[in-house]
C-alpha atoms as a PDB file:
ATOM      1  CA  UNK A   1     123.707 121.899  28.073  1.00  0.00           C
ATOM      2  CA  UNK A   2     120.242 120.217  28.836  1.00  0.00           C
ATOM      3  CA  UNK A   3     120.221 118.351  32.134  1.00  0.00           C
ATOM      4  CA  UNK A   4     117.489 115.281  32.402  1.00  0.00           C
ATOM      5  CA  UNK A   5     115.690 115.549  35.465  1.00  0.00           C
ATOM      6  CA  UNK A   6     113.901 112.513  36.597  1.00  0.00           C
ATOM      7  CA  UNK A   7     114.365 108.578  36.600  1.00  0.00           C
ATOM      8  CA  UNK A   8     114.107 108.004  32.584  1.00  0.00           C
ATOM      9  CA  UNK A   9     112.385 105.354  30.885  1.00  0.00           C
ATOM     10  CA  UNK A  10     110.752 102.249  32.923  1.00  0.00           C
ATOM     11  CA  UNK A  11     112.815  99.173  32.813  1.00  0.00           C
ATOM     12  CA  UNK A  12     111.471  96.532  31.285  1.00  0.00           C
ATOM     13  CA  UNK A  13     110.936  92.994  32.146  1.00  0.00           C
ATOM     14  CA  UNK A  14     112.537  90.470  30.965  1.00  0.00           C
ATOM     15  CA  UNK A  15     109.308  88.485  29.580  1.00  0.00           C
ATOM     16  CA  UNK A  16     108.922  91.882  27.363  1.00  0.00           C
ATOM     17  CA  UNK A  17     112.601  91.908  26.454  1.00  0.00           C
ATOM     18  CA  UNK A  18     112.465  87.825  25.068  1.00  0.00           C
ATOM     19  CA  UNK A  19     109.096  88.895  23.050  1.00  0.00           C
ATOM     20  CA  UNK A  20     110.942  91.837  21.231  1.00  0.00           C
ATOM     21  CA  UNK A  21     113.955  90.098  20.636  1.00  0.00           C
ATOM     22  CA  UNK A  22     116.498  91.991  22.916  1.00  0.00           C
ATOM     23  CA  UNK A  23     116.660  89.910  25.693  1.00  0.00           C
ATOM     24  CA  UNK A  24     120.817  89.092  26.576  1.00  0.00           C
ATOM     25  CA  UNK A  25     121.390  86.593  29.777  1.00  0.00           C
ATOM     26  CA  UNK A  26     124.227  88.375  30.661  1.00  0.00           C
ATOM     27  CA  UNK A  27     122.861  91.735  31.338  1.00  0.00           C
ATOM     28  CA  UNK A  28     119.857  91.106  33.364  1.00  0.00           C
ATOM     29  CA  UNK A  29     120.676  91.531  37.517  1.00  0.00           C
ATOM     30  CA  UNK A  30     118.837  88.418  39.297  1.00  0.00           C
ATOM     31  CA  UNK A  31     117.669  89.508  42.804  1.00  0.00           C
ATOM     32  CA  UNK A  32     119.274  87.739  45.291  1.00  0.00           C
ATOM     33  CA  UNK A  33     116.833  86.212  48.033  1.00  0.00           C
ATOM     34  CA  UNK A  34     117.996  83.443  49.967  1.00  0.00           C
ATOM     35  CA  UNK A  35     114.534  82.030  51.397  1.00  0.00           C
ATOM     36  CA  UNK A  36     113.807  80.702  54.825  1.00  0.00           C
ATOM     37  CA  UNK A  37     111.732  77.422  55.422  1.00  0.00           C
ATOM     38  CA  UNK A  38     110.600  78.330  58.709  1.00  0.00           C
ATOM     39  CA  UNK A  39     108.699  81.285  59.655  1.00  0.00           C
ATOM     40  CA  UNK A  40     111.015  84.315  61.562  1.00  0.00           C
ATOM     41  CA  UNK A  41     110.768  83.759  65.280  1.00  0.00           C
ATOM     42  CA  UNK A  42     108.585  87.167  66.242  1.00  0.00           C
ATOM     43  CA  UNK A  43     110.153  89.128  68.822  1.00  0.00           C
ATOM     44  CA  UNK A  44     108.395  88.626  72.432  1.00  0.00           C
ATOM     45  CA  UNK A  45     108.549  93.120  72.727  1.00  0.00           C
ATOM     46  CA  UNK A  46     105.628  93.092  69.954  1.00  0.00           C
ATOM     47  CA  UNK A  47     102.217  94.463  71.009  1.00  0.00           C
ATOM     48  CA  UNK A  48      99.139  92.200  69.933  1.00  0.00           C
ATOM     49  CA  UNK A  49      98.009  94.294  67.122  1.00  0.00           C
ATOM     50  CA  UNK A  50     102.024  93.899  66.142  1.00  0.00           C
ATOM     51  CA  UNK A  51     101.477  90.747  66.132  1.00  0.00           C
ATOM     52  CA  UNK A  52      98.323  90.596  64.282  1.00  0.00           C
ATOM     53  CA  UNK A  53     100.495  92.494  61.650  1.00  0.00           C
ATOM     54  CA  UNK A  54     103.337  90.011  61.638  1.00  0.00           C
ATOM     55  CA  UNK A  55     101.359  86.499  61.532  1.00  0.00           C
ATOM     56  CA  UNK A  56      99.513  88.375  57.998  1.00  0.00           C
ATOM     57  CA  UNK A  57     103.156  89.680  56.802  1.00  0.00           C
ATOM     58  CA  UNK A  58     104.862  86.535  57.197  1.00  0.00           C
ATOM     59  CA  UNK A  59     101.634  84.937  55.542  1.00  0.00           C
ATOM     60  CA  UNK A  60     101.730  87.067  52.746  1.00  0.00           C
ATOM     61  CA  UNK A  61     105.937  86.258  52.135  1.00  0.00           C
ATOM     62  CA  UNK A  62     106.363  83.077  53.068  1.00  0.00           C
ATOM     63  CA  UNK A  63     105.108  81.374  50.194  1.00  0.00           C
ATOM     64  CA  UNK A  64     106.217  83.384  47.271  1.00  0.00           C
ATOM     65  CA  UNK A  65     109.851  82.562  49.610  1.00  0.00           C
ATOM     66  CA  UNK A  66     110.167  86.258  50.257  1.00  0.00           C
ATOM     67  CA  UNK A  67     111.297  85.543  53.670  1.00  0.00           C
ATOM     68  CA  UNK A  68     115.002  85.825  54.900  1.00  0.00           C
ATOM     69  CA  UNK A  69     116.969  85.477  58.108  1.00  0.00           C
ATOM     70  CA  UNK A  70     117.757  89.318  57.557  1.00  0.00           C
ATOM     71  CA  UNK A  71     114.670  90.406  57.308  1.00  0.00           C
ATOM     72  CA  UNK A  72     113.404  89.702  60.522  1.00  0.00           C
ATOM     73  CA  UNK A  73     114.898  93.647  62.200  1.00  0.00           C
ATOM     74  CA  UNK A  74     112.974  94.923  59.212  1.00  0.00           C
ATOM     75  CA  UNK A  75     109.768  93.509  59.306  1.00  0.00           C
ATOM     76  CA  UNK A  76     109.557  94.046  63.057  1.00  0.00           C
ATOM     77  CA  UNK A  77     109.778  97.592  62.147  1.00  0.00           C
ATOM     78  CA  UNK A  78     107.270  97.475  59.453  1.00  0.00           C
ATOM     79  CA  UNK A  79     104.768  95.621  62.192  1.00  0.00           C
ATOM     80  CA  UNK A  80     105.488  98.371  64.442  1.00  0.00           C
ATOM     81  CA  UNK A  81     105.185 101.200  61.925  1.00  0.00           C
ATOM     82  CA  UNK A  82     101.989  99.716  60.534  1.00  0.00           C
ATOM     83  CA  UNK A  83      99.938  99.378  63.725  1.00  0.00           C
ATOM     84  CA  UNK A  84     100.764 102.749  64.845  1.00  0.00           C
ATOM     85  CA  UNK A  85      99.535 104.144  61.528  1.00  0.00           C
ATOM     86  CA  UNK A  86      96.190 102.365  62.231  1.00  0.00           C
ATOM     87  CA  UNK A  87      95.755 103.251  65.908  1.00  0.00           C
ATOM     88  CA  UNK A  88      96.650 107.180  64.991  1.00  0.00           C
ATOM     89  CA  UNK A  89      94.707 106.686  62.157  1.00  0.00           C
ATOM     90  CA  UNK A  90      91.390 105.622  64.393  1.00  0.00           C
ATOM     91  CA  UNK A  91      91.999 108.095  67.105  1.00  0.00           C
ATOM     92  CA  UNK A  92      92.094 111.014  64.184  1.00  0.00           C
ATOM     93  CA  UNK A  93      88.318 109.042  63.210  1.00  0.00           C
ATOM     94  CA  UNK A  94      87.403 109.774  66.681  1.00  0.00           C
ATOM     95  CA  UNK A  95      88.561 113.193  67.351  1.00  0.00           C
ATOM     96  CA  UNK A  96      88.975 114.821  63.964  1.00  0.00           C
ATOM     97  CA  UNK A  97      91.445 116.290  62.398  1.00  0.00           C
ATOM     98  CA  UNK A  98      91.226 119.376  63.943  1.00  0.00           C
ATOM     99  CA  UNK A  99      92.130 120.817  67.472  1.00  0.00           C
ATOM    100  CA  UNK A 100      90.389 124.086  68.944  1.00  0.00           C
ATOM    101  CA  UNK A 101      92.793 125.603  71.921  1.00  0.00           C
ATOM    102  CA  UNK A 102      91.906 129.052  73.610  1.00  0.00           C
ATOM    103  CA  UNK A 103      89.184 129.460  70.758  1.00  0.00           C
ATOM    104  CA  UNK A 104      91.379 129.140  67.823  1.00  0.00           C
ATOM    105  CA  UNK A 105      91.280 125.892  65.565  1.00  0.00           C
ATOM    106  CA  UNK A 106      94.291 124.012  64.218  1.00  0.00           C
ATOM    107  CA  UNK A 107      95.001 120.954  62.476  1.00  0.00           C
ATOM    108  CA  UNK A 108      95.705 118.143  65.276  1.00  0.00           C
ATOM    109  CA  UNK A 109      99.673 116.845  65.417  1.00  0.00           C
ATOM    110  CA  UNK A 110      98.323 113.884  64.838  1.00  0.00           C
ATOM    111  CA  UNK A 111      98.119 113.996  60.969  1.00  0.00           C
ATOM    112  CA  UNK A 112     102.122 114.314  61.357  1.00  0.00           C
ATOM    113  CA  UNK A 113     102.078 111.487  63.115  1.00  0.00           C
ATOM    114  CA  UNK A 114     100.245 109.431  60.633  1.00  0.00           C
ATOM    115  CA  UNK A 115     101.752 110.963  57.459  1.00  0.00           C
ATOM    116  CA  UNK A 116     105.356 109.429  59.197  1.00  0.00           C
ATOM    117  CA  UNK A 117     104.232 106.515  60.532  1.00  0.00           C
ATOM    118  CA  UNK A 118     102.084 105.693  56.747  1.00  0.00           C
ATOM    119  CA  UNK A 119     105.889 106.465  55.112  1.00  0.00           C
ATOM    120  CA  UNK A 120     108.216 104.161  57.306  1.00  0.00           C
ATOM    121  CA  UNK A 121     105.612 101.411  56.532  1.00  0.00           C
ATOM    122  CA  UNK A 122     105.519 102.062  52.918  1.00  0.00           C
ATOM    123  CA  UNK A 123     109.668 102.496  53.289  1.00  0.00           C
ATOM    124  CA  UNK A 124     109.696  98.984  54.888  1.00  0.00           C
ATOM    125  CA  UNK A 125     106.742  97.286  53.033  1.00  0.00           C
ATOM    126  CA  UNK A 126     109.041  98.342  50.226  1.00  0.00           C
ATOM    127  CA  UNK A 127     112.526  96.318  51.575  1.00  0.00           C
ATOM    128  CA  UNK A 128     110.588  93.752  52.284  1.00  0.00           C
ATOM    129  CA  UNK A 129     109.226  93.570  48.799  1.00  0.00           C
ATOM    130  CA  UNK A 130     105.651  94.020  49.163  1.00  0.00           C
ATOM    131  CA  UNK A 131     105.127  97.005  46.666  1.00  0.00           C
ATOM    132  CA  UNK A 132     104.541  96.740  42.984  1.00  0.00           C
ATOM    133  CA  UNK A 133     107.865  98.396  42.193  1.00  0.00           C
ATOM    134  CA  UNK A 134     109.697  95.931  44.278  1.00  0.00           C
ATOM    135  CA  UNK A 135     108.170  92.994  42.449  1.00  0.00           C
ATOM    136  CA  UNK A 136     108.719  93.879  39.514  1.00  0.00           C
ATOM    137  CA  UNK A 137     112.664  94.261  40.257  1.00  0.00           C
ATOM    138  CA  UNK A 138     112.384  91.042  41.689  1.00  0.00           C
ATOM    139  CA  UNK A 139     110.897  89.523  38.778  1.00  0.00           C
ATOM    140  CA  UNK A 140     108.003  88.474  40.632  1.00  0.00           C
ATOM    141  CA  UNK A 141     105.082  90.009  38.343  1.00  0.00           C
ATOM    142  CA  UNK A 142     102.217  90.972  39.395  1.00  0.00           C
ATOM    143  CA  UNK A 143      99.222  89.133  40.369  1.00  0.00           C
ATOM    144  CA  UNK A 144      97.194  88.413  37.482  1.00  0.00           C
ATOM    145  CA  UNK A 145      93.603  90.648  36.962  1.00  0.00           C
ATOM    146  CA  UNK A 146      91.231  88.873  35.115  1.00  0.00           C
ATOM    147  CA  UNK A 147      90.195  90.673  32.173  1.00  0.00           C
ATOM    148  CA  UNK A 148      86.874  90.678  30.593  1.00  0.00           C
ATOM    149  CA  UNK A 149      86.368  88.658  27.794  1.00  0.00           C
ATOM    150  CA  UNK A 150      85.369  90.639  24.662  1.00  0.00           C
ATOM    151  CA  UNK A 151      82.504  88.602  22.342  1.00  0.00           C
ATOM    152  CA  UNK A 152      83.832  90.366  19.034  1.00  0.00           C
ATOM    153  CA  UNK A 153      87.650  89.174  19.273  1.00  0.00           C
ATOM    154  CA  UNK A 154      86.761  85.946  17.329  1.00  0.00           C
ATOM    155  CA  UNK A 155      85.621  88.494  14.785  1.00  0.00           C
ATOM    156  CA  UNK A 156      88.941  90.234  14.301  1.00  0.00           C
ATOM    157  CA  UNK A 157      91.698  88.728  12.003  1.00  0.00           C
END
C-alpha cells in the first residue's frame, strides 16, 4: 500500500475554476469575516514600538475589512511578537551572532530568540490573514504586479 505524504495538489481559485468550466456554487467554502467599522481599541500595556506595529497592522486590514472584534487578542500578540523580533534582531546587528565565554566561541541564545519570536509573528500574521496563503483562502487575491509589456504580442495570432 503506497501512503501520500504531503498536502496534494494546490487548490484552486475560484476565478480559475469559472474559466475551465468546473466551477459549482455549492462546493466552494466562503470565509467568514464579519468586519469592524472602527479601528480595535489598542490595549494601554503596549510598548511604543507595539504600537508603531499596531497603528501599520490595523492600516494594512482595515480597508480590505480584515478587521474583527476577535481579532483584537491576536493582533496584540502579533504587535508584541513582531517588535521583539526587531529589537533581538538589532541587538544580534550589534553584538553578532556569536558569544566567546572562557575562550571558547558559541552561537549567542539570541538567534533562538529570534527564530521564535520571527515564527509566532508569521503564526499570527497568518490568523490575521496577512500571508499569501491566507489570501488566497480568503479569496482575496493577490495584489496585482505589473507585468512588462512585450512589443511582439500584436505579432502573434
Amino acid at each position: 500500500m503506497i501512503t501520500k505524504i504531503g498536502a496534494g495538489r494546490p487548490k484552486k481559485s475560484a476565478k480559475l475554476k469559472q474559466l475551465q468550466g468546473t466551477f459549482r456554487a455549492g462546493r466552494e467554502v466562503q470565509a467568514v469575516v464579519n468586519p469592524i467599522s472602527v479601528a480595535p481599541i489598542m490595549p494601554e500595556w503596549l510598548t511604543v514600538e507595539q504600537r508603531e506595529v499596531w497603528h501599520d497592522t490595523v492600516a494594512l486590514l482595515m480597508p480590505l475589512g480584515m478587521l474583527c472584534a476577535e481579532h483584537e487578542a491576536i493582533l496584540s500578540l502579533y504587535c508584541v511578537a513582531r517588535s521583539l523580533h526587531t529589537a533581538i534582531t538589532a541587538v544580534i546587528a550589534r553584538e553578532g551572532v556569536t558569544v566567546t565565554v572562557a575562550g571558547v566561541t558559541a552561537p549567542s541564545a539570541l538567534l533562538a530568540a529570534q527564530s521564535k519570536a520571527g515564527k509566532d509573528a508569521w503564526l499570527y500574521a497568518t490568523h490575521l490573514g496577512m500571508t499569501p496563503l491566507m489570501r488566497a483562502k480568503l479569496n482575496l487575491g493577490a495584489t496585482p504586479i505589473a507585468k512588462p509589456v512585450n512589443p511582439f504580442m500584436d505579432l502573434c495570432l
